[in-house]
N, C-alpha and C. Protein backbone atom coordinates (compact mmCIF):
# COMPACT_ATOMS: atom_id res chain seq x y z
N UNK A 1 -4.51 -8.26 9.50
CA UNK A 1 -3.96 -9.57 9.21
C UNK A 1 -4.27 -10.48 10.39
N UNK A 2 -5.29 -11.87 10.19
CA UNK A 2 -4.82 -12.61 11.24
C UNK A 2 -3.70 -13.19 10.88
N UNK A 3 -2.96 -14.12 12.39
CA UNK A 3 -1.89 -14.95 12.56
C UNK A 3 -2.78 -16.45 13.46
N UNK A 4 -2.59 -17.38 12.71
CA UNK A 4 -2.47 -18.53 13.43
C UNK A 4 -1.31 -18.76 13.80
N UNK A 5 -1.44 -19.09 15.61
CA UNK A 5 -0.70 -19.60 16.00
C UNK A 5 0.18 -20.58 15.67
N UNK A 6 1.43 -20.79 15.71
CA UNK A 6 1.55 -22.59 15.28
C UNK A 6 1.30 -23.90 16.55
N UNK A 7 1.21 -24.64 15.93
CA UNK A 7 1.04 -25.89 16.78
C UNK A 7 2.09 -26.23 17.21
N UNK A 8 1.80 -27.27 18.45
CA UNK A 8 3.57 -27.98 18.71
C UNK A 8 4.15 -29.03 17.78
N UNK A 9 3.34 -28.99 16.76
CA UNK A 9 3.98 -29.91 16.05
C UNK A 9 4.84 -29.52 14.83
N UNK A 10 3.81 -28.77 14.36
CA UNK A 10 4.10 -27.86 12.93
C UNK A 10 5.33 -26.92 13.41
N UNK A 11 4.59 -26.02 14.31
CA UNK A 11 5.44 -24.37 14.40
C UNK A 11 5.58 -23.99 13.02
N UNK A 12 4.50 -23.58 12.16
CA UNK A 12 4.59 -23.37 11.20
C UNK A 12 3.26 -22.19 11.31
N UNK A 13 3.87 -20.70 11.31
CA UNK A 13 2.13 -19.64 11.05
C UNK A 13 1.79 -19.56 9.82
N UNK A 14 0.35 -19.52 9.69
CA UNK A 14 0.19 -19.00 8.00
C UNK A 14 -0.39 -17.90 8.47
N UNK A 15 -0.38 -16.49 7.72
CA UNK A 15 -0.53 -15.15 7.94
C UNK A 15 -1.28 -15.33 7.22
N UNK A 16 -2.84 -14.92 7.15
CA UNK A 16 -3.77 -14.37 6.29
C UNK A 16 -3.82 -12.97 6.08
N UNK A 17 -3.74 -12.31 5.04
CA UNK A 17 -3.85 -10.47 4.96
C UNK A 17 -5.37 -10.75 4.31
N UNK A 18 -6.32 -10.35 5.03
CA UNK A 18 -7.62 -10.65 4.20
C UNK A 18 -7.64 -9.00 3.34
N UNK A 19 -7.04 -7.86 3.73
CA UNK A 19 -7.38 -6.66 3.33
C UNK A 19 -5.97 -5.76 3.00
N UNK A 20 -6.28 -5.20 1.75
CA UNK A 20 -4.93 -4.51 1.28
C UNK A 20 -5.78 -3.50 0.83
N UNK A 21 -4.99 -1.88 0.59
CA UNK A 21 -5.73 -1.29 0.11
C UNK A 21 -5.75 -1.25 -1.83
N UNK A 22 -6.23 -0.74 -2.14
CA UNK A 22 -5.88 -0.87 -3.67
C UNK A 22 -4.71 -0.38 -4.40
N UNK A 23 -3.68 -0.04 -3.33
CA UNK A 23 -2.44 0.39 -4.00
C UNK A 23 -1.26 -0.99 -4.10
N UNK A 24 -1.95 -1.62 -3.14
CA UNK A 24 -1.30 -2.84 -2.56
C UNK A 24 -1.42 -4.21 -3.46
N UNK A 25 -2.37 -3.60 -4.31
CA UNK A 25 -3.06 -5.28 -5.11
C UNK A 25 -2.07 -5.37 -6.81
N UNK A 26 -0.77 -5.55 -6.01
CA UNK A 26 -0.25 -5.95 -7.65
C UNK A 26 0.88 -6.82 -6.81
N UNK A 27 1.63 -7.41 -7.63
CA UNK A 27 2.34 -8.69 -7.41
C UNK A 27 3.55 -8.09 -6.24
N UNK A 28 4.40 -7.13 -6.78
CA UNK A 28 5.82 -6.38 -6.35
C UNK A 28 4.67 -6.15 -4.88
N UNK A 29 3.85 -5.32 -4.98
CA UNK A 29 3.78 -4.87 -3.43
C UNK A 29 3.50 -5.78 -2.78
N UNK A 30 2.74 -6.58 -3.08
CA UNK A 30 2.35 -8.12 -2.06
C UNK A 30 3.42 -8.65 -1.51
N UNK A 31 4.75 -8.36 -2.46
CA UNK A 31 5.71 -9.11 -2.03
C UNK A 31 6.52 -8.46 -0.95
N UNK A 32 6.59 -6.87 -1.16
CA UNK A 32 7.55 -6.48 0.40
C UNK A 32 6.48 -6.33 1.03
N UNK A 33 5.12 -6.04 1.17
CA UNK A 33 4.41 -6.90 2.22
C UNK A 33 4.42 -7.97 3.05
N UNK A 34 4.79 -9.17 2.42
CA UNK A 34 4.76 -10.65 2.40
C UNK A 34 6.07 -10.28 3.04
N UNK A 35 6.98 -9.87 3.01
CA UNK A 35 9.00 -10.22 3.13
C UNK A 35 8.46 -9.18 4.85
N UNK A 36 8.60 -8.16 4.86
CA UNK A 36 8.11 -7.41 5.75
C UNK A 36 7.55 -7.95 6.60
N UNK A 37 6.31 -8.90 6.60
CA UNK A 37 5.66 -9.52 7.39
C UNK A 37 6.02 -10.94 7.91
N UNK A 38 7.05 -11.45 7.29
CA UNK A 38 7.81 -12.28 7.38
C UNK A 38 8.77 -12.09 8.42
N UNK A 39 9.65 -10.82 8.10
CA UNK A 39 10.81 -10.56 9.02
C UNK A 39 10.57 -10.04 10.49
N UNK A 40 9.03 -9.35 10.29
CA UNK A 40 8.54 -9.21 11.65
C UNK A 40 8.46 -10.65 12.61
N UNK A 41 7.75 -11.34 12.29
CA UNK A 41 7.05 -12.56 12.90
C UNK A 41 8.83 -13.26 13.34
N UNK A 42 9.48 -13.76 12.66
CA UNK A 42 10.85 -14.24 12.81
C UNK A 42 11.60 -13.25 14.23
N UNK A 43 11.24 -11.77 13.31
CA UNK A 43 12.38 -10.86 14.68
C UNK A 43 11.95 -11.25 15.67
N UNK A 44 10.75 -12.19 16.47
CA UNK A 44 10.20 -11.80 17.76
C UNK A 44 10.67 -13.45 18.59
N UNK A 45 11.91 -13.26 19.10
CA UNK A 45 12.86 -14.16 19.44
C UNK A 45 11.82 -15.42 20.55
N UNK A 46 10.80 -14.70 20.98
CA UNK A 46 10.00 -15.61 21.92
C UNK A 46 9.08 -16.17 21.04
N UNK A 47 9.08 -16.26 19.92
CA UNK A 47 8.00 -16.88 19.34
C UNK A 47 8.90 -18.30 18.46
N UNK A 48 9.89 -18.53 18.56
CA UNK A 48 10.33 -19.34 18.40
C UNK A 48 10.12 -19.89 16.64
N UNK A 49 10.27 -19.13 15.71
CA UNK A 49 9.89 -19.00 14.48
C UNK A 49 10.99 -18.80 13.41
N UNK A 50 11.00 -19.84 12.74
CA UNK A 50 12.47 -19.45 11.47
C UNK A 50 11.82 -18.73 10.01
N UNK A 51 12.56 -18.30 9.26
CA UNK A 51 11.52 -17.73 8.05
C UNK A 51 11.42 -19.26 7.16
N UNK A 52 11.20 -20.25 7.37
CA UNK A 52 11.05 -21.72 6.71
C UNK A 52 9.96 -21.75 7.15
N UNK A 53 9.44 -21.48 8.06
CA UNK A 53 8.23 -21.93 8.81
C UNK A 53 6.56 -20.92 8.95
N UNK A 54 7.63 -20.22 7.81
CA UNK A 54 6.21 -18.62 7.91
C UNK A 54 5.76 -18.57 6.60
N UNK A 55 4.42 -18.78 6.20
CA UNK A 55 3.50 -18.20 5.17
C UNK A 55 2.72 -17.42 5.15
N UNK A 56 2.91 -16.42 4.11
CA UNK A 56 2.02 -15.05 3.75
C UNK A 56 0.85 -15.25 2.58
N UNK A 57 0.00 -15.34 2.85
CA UNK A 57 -1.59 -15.56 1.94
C UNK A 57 -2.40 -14.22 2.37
N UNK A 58 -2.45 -13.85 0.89
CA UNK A 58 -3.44 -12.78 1.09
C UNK A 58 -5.00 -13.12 0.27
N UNK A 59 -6.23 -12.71 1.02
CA UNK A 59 -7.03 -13.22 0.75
C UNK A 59 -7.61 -11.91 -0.58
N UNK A 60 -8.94 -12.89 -0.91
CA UNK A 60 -9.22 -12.22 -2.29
C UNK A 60 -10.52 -11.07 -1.76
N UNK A 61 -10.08 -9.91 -2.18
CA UNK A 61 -11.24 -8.72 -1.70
C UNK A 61 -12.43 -8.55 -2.14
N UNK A 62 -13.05 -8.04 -1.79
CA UNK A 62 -14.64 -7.60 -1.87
C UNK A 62 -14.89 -7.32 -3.50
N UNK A 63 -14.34 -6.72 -4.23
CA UNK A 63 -14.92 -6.58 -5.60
C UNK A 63 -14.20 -7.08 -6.18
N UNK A 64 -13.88 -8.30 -5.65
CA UNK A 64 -13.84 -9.26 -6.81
C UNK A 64 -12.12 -9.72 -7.24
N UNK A 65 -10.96 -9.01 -6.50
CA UNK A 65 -9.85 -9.15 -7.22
C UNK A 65 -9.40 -10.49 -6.41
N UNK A 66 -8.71 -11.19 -8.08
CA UNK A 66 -8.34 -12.60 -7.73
C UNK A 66 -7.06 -12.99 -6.69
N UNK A 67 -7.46 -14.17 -5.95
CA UNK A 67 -6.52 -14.15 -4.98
C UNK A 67 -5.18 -14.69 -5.45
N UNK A 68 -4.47 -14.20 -4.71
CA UNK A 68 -2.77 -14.27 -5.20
C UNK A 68 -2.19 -15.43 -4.90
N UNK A 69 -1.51 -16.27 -4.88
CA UNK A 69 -0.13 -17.19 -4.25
C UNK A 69 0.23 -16.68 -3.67
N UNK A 70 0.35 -17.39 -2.21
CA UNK A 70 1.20 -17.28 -0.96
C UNK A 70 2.34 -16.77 -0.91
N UNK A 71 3.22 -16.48 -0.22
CA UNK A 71 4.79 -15.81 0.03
C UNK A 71 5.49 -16.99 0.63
N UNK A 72 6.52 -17.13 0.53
CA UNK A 72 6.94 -17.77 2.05
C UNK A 72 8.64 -17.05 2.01
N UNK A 73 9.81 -17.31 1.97
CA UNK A 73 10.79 -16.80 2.53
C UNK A 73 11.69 -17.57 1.15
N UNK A 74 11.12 -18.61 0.82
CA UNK A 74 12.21 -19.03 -0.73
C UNK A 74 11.98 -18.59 -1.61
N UNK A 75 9.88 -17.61 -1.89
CA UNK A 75 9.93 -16.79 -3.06
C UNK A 75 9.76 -15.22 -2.92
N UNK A 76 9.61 -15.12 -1.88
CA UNK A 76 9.22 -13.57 -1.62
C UNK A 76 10.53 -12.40 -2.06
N UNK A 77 11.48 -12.87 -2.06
CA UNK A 77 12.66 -12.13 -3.32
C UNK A 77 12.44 -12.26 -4.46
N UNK A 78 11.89 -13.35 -5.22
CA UNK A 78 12.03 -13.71 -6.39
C UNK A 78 11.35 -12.63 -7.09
N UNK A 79 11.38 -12.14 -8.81
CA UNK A 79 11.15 -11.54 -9.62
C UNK A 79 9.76 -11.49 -9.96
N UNK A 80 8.82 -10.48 -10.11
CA UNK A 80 7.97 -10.53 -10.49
C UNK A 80 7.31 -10.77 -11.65
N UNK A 81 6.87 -11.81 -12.06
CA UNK A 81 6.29 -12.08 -13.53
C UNK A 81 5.63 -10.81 -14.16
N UNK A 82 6.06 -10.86 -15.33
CA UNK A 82 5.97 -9.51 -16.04
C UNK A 82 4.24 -9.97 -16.11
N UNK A 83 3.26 -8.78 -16.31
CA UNK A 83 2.05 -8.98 -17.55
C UNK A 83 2.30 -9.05 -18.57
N UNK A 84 0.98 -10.26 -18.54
CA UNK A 84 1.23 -9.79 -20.79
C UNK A 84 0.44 -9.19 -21.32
């Protein structure tokens, strides 16, 4: 995963996960991924970071699977849309 830093203005990181393995590529796991990676970045009291200010984007992989919607901390609980 990279992390951009935030700026002094923003203080806002967006987390890129460019790579998941294929157990990882469905909605539910992205998400305690995303929450997980969230609560890390926040726990680290010197980085000066609220979970308002953290986004999780995972990028789209090598054969082809489509890229997902971001995480941030108001949906990364929320329910996973069923398939149809």
């Amino acid at each position: 995963a990279e992390v951009t830093p935030p700026s002094s203005a923003t203080k806002m990181p967006v987390i890129q996960v460019t790579w998941l393995p294929k157990a990882c590529r469905n909605a539910a796991t992205r998400k305690l991924v995303a929450d997980a990676i969230i609560k890390a970045v926040v726990g680290v009291k010197q980085a000066e970071v609220t979970p308002d200010k953290v986004v999780v984007r995972f990028g789209e992989a090598v054969d082809g699977f489509p890229l997902p919607a971001g995480h941030t901390h108001e949906n990364v609980n929320d329910p996973v849309p069923e398939k149809k």
